[in-house]
C-alpha atoms as a PDB file:
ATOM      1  CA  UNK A   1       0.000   0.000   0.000  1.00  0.00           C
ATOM      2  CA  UNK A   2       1.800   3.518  -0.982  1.00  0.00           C
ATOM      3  CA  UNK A   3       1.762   6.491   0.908  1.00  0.00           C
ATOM      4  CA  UNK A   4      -1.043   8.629   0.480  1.00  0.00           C
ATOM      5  CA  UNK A   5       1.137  11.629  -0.908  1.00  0.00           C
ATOM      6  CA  UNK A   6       2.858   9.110  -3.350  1.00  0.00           C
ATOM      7  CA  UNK A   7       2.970   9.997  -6.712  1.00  0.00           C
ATOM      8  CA  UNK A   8       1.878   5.994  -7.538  1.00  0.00           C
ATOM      9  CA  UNK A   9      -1.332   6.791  -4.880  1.00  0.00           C
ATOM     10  CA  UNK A  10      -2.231   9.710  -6.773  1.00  0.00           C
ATOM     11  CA  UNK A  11      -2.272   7.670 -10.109  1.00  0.00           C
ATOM     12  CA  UNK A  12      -4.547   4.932  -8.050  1.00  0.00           C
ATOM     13  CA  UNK A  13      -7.227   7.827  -7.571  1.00  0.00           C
ATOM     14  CA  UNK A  14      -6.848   8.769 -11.132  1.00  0.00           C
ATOM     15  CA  UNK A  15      -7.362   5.290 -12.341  1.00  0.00           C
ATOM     16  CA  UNK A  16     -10.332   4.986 -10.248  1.00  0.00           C
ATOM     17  CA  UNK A  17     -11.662   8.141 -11.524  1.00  0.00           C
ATOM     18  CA  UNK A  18     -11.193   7.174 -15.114  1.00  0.00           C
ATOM     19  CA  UNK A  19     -13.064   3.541 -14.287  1.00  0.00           C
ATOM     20  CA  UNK A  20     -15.618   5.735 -12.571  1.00  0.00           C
ATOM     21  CA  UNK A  21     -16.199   8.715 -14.507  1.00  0.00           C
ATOM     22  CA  UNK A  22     -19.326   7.101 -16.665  1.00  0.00           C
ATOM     23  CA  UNK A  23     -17.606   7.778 -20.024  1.00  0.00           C
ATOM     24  CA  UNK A  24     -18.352   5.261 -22.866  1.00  0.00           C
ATOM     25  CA  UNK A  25     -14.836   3.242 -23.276  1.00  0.00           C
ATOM     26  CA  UNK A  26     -14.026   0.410 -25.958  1.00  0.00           C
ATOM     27  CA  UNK A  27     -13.017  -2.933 -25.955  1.00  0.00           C
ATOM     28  CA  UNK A  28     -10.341  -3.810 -27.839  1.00  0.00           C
ATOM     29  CA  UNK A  29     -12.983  -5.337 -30.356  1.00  0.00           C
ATOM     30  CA  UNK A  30     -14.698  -2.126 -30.502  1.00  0.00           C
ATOM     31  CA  UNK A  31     -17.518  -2.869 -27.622  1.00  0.00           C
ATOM     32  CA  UNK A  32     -18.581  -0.717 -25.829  1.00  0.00           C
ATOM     33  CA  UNK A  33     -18.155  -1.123 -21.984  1.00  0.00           C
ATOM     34  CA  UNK A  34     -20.119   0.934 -19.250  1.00  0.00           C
ATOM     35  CA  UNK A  35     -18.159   2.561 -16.535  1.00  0.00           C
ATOM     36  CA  UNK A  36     -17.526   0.865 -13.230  1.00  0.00           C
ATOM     37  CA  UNK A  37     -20.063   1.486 -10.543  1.00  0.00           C
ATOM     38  CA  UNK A  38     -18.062   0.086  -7.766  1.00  0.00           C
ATOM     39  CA  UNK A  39     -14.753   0.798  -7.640  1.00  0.00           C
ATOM     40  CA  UNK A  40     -11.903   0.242  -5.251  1.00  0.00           C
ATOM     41  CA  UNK A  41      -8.043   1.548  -4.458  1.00  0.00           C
ATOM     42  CA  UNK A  42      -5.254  -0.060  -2.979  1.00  0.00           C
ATOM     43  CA  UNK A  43      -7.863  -2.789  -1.316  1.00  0.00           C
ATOM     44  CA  UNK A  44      -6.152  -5.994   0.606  1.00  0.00           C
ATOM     45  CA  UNK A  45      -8.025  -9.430   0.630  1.00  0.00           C
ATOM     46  CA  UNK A  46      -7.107 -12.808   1.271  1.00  0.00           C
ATOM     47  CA  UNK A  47      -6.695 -13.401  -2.377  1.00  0.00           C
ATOM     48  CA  UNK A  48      -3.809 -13.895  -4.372  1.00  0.00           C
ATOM     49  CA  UNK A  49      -4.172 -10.625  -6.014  1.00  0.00           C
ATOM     50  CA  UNK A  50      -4.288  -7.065  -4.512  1.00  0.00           C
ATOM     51  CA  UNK A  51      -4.584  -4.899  -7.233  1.00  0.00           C
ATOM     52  CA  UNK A  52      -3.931  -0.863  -7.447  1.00  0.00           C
ATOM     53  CA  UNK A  53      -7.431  -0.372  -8.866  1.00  0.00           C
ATOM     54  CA  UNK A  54     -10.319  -3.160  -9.157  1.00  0.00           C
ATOM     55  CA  UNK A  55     -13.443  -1.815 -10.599  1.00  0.00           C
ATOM     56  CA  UNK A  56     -17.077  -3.841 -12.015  1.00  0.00           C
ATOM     57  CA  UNK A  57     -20.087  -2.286 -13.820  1.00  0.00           C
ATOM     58  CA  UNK A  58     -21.689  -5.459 -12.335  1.00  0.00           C
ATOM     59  CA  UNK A  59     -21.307  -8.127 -15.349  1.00  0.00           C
ATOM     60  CA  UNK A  60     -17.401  -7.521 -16.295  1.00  0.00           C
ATOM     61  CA  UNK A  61     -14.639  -6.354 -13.761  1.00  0.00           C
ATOM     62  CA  UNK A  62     -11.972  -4.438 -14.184  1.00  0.00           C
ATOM     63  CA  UNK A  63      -7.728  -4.244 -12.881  1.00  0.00           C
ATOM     64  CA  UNK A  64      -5.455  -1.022 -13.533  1.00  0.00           C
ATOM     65  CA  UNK A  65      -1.711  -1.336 -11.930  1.00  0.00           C
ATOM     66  CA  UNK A  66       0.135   1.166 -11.153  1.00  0.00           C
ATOM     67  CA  UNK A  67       3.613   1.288 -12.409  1.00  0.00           C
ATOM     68  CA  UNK A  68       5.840   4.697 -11.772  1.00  0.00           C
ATOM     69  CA  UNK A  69       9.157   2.471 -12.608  1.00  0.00           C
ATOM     70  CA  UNK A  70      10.472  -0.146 -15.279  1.00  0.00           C
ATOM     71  CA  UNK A  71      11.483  -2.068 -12.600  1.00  0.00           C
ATOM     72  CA  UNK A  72       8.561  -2.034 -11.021  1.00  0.00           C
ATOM     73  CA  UNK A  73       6.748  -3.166 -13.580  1.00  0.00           C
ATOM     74  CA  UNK A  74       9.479  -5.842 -14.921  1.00  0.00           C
ATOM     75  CA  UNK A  75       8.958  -7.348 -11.401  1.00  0.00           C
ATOM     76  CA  UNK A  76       5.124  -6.852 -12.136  1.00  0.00           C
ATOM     77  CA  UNK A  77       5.304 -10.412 -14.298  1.00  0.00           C
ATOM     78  CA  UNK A  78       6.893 -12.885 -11.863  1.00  0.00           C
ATOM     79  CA  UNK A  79       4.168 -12.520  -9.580  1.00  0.00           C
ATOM     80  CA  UNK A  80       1.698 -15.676  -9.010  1.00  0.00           C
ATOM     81  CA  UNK A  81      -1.468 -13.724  -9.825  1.00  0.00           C
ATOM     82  CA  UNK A  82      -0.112 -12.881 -13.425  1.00  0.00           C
ATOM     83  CA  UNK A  83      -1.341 -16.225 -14.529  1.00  0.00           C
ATOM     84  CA  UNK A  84      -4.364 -16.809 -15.834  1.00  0.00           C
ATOM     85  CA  UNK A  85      -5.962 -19.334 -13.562  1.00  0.00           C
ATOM     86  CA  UNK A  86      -4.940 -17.123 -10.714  1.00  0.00           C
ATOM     87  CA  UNK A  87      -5.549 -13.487 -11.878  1.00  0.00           C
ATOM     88  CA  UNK A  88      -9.114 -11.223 -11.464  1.00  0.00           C
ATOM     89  CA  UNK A  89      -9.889  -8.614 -14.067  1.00  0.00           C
ATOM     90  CA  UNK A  90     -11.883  -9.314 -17.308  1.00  0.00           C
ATOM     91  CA  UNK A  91      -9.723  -6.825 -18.336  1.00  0.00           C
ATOM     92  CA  UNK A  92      -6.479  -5.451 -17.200  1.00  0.00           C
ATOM     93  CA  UNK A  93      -4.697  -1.908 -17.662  1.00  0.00           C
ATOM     94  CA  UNK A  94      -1.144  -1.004 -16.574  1.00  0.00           C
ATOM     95  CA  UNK A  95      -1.269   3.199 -15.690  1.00  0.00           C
ATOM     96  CA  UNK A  96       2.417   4.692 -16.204  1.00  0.00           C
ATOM     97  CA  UNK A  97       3.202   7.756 -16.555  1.00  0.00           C
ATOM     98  CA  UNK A  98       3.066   9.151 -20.115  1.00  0.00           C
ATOM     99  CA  UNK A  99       6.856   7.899 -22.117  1.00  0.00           C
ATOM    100  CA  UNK A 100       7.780   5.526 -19.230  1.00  0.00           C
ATOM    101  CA  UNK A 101       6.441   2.144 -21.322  1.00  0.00           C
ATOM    102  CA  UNK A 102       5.763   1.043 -25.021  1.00  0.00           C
ATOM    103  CA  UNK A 103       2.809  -0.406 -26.017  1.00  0.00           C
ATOM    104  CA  UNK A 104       5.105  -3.338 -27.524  1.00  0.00           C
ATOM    105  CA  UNK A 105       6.707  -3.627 -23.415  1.00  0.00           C
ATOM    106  CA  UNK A 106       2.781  -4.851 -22.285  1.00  0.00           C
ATOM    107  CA  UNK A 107       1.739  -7.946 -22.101  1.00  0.00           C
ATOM    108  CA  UNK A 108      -0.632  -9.579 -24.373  1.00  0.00           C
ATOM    109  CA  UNK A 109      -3.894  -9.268 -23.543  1.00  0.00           C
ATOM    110  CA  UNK A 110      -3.035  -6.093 -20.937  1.00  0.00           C
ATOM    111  CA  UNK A 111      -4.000  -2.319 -22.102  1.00  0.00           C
ATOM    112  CA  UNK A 112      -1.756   0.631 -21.642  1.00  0.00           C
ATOM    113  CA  UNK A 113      -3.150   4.340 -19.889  1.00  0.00           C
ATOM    114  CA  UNK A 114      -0.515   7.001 -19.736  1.00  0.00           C
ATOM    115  CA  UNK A 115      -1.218   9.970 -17.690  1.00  0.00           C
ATOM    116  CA  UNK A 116       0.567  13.148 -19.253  1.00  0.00           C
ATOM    117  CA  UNK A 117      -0.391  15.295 -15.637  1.00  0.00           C
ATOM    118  CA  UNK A 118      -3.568  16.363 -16.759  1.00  0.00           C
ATOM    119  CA  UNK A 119      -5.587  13.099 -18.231  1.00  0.00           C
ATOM    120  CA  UNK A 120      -5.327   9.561 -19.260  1.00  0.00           C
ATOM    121  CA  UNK A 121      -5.148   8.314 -22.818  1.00  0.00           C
ATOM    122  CA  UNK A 122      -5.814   5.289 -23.656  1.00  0.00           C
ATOM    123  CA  UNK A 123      -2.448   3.807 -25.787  1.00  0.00           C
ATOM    124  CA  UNK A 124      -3.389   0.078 -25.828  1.00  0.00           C
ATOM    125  CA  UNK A 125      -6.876  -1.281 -25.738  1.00  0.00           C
ATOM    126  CA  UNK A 126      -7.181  -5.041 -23.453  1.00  0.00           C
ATOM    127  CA  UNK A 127      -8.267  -7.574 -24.946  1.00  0.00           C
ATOM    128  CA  UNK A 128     -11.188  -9.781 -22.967  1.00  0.00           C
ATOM    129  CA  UNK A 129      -9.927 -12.022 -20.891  1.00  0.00           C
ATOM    130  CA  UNK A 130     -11.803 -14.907 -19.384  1.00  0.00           C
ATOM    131  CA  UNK A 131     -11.085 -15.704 -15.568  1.00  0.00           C
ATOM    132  CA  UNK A 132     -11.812 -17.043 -12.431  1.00  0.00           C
ATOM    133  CA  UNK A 133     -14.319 -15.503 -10.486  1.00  0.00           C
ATOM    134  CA  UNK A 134     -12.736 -16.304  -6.963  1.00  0.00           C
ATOM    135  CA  UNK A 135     -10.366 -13.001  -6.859  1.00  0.00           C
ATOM    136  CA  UNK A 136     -13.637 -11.302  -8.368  1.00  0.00           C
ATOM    137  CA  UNK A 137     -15.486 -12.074  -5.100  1.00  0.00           C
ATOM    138  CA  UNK A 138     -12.324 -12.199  -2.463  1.00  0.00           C
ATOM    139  CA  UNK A 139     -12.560  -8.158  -3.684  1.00  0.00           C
ATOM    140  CA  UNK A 140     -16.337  -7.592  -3.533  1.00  0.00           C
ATOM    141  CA  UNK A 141     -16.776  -9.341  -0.114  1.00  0.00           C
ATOM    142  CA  UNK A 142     -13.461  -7.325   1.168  1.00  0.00           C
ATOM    143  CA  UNK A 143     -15.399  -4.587   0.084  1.00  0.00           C
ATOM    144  CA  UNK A 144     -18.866  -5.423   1.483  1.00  0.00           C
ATOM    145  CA  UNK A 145     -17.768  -5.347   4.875  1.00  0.00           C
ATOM    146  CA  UNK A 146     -16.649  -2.544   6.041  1.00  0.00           C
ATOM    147  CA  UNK A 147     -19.322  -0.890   4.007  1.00  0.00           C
ATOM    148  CA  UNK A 148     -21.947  -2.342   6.339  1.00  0.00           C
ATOM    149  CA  UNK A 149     -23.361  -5.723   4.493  1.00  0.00           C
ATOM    150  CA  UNK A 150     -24.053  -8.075   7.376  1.00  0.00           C
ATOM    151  CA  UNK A 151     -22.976 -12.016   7.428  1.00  0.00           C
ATOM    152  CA  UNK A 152     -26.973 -13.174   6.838  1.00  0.00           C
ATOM    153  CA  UNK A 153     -29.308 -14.521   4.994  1.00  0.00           C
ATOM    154  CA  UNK A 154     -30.930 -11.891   2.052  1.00  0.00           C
ATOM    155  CA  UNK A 155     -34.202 -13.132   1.072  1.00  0.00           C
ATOM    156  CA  UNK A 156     -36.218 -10.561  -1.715  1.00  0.00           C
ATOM    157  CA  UNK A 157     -39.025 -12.347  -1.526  1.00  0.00           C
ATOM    158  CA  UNK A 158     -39.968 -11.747   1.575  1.00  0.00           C
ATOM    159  CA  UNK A 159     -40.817  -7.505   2.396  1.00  0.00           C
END
């Protein structure tokens, strides 16, 4: 977790605001996606992954990290959650700041923001990615909790 006056926490809150904002964004297929109505920074679970940003619009979530070094983000790929049966995120950004990356440095199926100090531009579009739902709902429950959802039973049929 950085420091709250970090340069890498400030990007978190822009990343969040730019999963948040309601714009219309774009697959890399040309879909269009719906912004993120829940969206969280900097949030530890019990999963594997602990992303800078996790966001959902409720049917598709959502995974920006943070990267304010190469060597941060070269270290970024050995971790466990960067395989597939592990990671969370239908779709996954990494945020840098503007110049620090090329698109041809990012993995795969991962899309590229830069943030030139004012905004963030989209440089490299994600690709869907199908995943396990587990770090999906070690983040939403983590969330849940402290935002007052109870451990009970919810029955909507019953007023």
């Amino acid at each position: 977790m950085s420091a709250t006056n970090s340069f890498h926490y400030k990007l978190c809150q822009k990343g969040a605001e730019w999963l948040h904002d309601g714009r219309i964004k774009y697959t890399s297929d040309g879909n269009m996606i719906d912004s993120c109505k829940i969206v969280a920074i900097e949030l530890i679970t019990i999963g594997i992954e602990n992303p800078d940003v996790w966001g959902t619009n409720g049917f598709l979530s959502y995974v920006i990290e943070v990267k304010t070094s190469r060597s941060d983000f070269l270290r970024d790929s050995k971790k466990k959650c960067r395989k597939k049966e592990n990671a969370c995120g239908n779709f996954r950004y990494y945020l840098i700041p503007k110049g620090l990356l090329s698109p041809e440095e990012i993995p795969e199926n991962w899309g590229l923001l830069e943030y030139d100090g004012k905004k963030i531009d989209v440089t490299k579009r994600p690709k869907f990615v199908e995943c396990s739902n587990s770090g999906d709902l070690c983040i939403l429950a983590s969330i849940a909790r402290p935002e007052g959802v109870k451990n009970k039973i919810y029955n909507y049929r019953i007023k």
